[in-house]
N, C-alpha and C. Protein backbone atom coordinates (compact mmCIF):
# COMPACT_ATOMS: atom_id res chain seq x y z
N UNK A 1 -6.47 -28.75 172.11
CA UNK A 1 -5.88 -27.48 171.76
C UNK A 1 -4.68 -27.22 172.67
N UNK A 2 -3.92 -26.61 172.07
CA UNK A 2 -2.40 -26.90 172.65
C UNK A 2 -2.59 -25.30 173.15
N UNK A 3 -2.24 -25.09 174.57
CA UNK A 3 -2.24 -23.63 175.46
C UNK A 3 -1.08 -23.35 175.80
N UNK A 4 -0.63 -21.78 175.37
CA UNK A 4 0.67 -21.29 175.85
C UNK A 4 0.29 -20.49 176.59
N UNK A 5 0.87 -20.02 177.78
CA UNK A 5 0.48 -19.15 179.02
C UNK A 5 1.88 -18.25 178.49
N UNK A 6 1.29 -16.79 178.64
CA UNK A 6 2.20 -15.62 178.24
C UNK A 6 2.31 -15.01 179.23
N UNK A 7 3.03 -14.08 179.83
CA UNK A 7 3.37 -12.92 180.78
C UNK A 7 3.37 -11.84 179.90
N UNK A 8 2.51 -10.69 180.12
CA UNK A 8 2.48 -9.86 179.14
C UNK A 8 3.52 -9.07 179.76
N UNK A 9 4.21 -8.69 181.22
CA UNK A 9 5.52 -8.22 181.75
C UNK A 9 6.80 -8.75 181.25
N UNK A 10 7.17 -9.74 180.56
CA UNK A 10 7.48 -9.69 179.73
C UNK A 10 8.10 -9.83 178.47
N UNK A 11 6.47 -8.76 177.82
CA UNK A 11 6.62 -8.67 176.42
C UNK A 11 6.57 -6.99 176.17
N UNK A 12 7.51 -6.50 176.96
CA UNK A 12 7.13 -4.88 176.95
C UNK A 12 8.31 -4.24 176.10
N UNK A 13 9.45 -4.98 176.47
CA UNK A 13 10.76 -4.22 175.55
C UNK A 13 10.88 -5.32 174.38
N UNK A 14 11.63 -4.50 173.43
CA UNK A 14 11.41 -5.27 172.02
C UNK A 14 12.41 -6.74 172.36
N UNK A 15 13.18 -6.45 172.70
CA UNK A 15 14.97 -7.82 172.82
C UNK A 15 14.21 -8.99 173.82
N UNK A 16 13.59 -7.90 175.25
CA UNK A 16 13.53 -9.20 176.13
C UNK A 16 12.29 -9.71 175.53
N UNK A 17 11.40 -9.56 174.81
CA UNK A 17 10.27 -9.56 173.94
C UNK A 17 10.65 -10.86 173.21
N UNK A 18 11.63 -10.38 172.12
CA UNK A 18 11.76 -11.45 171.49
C UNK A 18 12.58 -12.86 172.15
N UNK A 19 13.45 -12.59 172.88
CA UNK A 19 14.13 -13.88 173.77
C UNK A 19 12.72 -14.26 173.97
N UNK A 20 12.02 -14.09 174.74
CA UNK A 20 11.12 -15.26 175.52
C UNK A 20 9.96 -15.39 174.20
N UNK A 21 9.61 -14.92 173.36
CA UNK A 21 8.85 -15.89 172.43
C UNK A 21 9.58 -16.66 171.77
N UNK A 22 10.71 -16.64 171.43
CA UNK A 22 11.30 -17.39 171.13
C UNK A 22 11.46 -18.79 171.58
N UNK A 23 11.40 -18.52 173.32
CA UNK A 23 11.52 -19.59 173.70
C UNK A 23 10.01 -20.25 174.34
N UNK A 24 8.82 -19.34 174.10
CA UNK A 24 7.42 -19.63 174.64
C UNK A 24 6.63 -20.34 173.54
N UNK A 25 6.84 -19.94 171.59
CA UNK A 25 6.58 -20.68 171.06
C UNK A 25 6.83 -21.19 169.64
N UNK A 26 8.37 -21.94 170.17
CA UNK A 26 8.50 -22.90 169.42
C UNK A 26 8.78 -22.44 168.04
N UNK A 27 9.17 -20.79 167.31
CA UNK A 27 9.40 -20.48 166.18
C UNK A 27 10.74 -21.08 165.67
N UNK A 28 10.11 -21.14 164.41
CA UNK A 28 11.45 -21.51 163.49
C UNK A 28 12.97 -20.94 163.47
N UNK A 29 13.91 -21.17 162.98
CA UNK A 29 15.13 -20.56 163.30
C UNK A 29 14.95 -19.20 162.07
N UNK A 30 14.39 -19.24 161.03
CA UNK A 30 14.16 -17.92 160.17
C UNK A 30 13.39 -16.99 160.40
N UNK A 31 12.66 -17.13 161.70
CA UNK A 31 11.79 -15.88 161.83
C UNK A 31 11.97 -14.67 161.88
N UNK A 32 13.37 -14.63 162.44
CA UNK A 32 13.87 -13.23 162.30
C UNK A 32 14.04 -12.01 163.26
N UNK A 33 13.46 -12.56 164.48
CA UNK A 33 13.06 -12.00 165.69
C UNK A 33 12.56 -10.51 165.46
N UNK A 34 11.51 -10.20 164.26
CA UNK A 34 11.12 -8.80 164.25
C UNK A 34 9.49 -9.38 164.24
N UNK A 35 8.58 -8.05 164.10
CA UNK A 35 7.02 -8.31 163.95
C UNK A 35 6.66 -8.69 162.77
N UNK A 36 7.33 -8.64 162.07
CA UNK A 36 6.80 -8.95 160.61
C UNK A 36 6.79 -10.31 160.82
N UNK A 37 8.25 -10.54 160.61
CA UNK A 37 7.98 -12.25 160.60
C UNK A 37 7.47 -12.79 161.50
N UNK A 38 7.19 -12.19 162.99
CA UNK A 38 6.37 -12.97 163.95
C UNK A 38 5.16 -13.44 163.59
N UNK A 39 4.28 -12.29 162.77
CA UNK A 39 3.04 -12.25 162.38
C UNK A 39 2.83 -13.49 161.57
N UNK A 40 3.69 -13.69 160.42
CA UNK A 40 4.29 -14.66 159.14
C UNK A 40 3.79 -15.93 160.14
N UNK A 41 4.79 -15.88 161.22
CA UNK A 41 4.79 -17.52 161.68
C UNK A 41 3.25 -17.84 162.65
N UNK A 42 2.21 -16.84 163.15
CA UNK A 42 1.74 -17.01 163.91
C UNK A 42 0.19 -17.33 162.47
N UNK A 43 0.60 -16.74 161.70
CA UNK A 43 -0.88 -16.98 160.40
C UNK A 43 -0.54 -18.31 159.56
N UNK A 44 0.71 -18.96 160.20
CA UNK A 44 0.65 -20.38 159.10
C UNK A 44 -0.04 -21.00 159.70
N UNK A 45 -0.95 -22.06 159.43
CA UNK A 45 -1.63 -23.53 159.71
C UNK A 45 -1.35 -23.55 160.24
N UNK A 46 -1.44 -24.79 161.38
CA UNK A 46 -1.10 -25.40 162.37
C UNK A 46 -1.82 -26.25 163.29
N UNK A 47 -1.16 -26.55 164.24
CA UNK A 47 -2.16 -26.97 165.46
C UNK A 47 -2.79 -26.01 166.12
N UNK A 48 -3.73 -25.84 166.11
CA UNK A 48 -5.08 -25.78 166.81
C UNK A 48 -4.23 -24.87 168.46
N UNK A 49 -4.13 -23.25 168.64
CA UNK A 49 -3.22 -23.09 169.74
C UNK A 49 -3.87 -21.91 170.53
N UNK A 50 -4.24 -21.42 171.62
CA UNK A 50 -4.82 -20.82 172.63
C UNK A 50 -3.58 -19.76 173.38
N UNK A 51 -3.26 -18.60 172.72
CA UNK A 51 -2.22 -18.05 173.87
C UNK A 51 -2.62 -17.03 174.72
N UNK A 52 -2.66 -18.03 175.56
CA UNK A 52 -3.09 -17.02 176.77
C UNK A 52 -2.38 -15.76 177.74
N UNK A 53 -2.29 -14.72 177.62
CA UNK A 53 -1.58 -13.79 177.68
C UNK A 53 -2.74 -12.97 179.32
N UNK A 54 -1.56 -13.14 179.78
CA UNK A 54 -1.55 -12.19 181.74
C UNK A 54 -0.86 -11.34 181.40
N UNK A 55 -1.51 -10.14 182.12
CA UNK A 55 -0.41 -8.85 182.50
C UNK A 55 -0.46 -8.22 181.34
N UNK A 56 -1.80 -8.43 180.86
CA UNK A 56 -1.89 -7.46 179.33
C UNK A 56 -2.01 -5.68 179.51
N UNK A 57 -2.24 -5.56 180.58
CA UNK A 57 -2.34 -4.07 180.80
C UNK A 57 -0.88 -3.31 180.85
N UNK A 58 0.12 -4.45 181.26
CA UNK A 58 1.96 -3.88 180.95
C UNK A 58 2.02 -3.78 179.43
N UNK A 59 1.46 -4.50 178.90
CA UNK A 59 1.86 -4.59 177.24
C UNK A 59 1.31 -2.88 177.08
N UNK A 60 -0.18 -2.58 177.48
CA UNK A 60 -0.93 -2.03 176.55
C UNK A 60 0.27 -0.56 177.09
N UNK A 61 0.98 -0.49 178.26
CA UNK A 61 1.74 0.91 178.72
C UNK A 61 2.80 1.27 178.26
N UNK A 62 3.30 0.64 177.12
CA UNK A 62 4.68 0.76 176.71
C UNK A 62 4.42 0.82 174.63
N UNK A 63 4.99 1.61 174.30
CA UNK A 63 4.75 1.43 172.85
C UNK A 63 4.89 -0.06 172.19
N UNK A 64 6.25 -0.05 172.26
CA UNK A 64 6.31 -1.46 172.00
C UNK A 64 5.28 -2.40 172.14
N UNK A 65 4.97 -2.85 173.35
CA UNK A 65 3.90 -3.91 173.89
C UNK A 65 2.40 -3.57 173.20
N UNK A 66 1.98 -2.32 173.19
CA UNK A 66 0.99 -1.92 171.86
C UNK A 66 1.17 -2.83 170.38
N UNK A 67 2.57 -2.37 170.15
CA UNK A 67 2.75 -3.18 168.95
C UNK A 67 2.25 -4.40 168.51
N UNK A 68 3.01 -4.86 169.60
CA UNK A 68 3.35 -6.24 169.94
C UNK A 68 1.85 -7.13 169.93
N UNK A 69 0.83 -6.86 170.37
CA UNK A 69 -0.56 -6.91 170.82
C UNK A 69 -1.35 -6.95 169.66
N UNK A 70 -1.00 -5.72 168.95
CA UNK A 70 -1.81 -5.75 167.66
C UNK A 70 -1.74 -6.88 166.86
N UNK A 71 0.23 -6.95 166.41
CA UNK A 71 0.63 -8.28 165.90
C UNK A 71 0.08 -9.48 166.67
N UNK A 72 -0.23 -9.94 167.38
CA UNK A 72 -0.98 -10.99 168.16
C UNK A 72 -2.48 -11.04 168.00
N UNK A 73 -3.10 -9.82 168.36
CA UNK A 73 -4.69 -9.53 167.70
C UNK A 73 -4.41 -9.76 166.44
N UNK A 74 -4.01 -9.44 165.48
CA UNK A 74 -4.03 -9.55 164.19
C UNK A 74 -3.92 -10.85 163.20
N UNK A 75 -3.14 -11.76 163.69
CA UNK A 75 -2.72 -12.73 163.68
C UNK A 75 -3.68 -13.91 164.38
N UNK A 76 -4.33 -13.60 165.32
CA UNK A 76 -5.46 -14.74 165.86
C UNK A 76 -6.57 -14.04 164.98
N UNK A 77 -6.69 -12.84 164.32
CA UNK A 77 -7.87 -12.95 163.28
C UNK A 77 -7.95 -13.36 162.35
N UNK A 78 -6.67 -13.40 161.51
CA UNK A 78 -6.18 -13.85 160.23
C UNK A 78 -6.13 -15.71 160.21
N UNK A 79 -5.78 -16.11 161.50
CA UNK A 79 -5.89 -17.74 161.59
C UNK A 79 -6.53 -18.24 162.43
N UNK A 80 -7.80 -18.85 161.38
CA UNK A 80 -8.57 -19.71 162.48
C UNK A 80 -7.98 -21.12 163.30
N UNK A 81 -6.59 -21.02 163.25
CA UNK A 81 -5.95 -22.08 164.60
C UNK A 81 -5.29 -21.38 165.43
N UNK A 82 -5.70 -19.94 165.60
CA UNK A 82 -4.62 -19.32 167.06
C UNK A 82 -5.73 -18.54 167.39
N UNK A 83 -5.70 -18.55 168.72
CA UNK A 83 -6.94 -17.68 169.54
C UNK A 83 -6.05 -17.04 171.02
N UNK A 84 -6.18 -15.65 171.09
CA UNK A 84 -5.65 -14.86 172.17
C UNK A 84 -6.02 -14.95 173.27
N UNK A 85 -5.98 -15.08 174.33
CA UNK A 85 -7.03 -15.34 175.35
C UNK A 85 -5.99 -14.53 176.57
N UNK A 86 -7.22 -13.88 177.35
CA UNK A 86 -6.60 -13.08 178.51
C UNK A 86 -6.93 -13.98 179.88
N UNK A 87 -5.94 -14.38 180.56
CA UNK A 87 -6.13 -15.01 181.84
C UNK A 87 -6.68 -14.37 183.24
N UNK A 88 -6.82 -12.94 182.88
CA UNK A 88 -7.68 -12.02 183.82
C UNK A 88 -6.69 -11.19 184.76
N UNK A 89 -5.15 -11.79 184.50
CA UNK A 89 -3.96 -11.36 185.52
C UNK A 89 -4.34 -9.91 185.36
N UNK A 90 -4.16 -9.17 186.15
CA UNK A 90 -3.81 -7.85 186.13
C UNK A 90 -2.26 -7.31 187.03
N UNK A 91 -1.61 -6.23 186.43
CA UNK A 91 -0.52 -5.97 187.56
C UNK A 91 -1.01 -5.02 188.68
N UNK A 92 -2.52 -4.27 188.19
CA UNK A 92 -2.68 -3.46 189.28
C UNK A 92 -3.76 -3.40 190.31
């Protein structure tokens, strides 16, 4: 199973949000850098992928990063090849 290690610090503002998934996993050039299509690319098939996300308590303090979280929860329920996983980081 292929593991991406996330910084949930950040995934708190929408722009610097999307730069670094962009570059954390590997999306297509049409995704579109919004939630919709994030969701799109994270429920196709695939390899078998574990993203492990630290510093989830920054996500949960900012609207955005709420968002952002759901689309990620939502998306490891919808596909049985992506699973969310918290690395225990905390910022506080």
């Amino acid at each position: 199973m292929r593991r991406i290690e996330m910084d949930g610090a950040c995934l708190t503002r929408r722009g610097q949000a999307m730069e670094y998934l962009d570059g954390r996993l590997e999306l297509p050039e049409w995704w579109g850098r919004n939630l919709d299509a994030l969701h799109d690319c994270l429920t196709e098939p695939g390899e078998p992928t574990a993203l492990v996300l630290a510093h989830r308590a920054e996500m949960e303090g900012t609207i955005f990063g709420r968002r952002l979280l759901r689309v990620l929860e939502d998306a490891a329920a919808e596909n049985p090849f992506l699973q969310l996983e918290e690395d225990g980081t905390d910022s506080g």
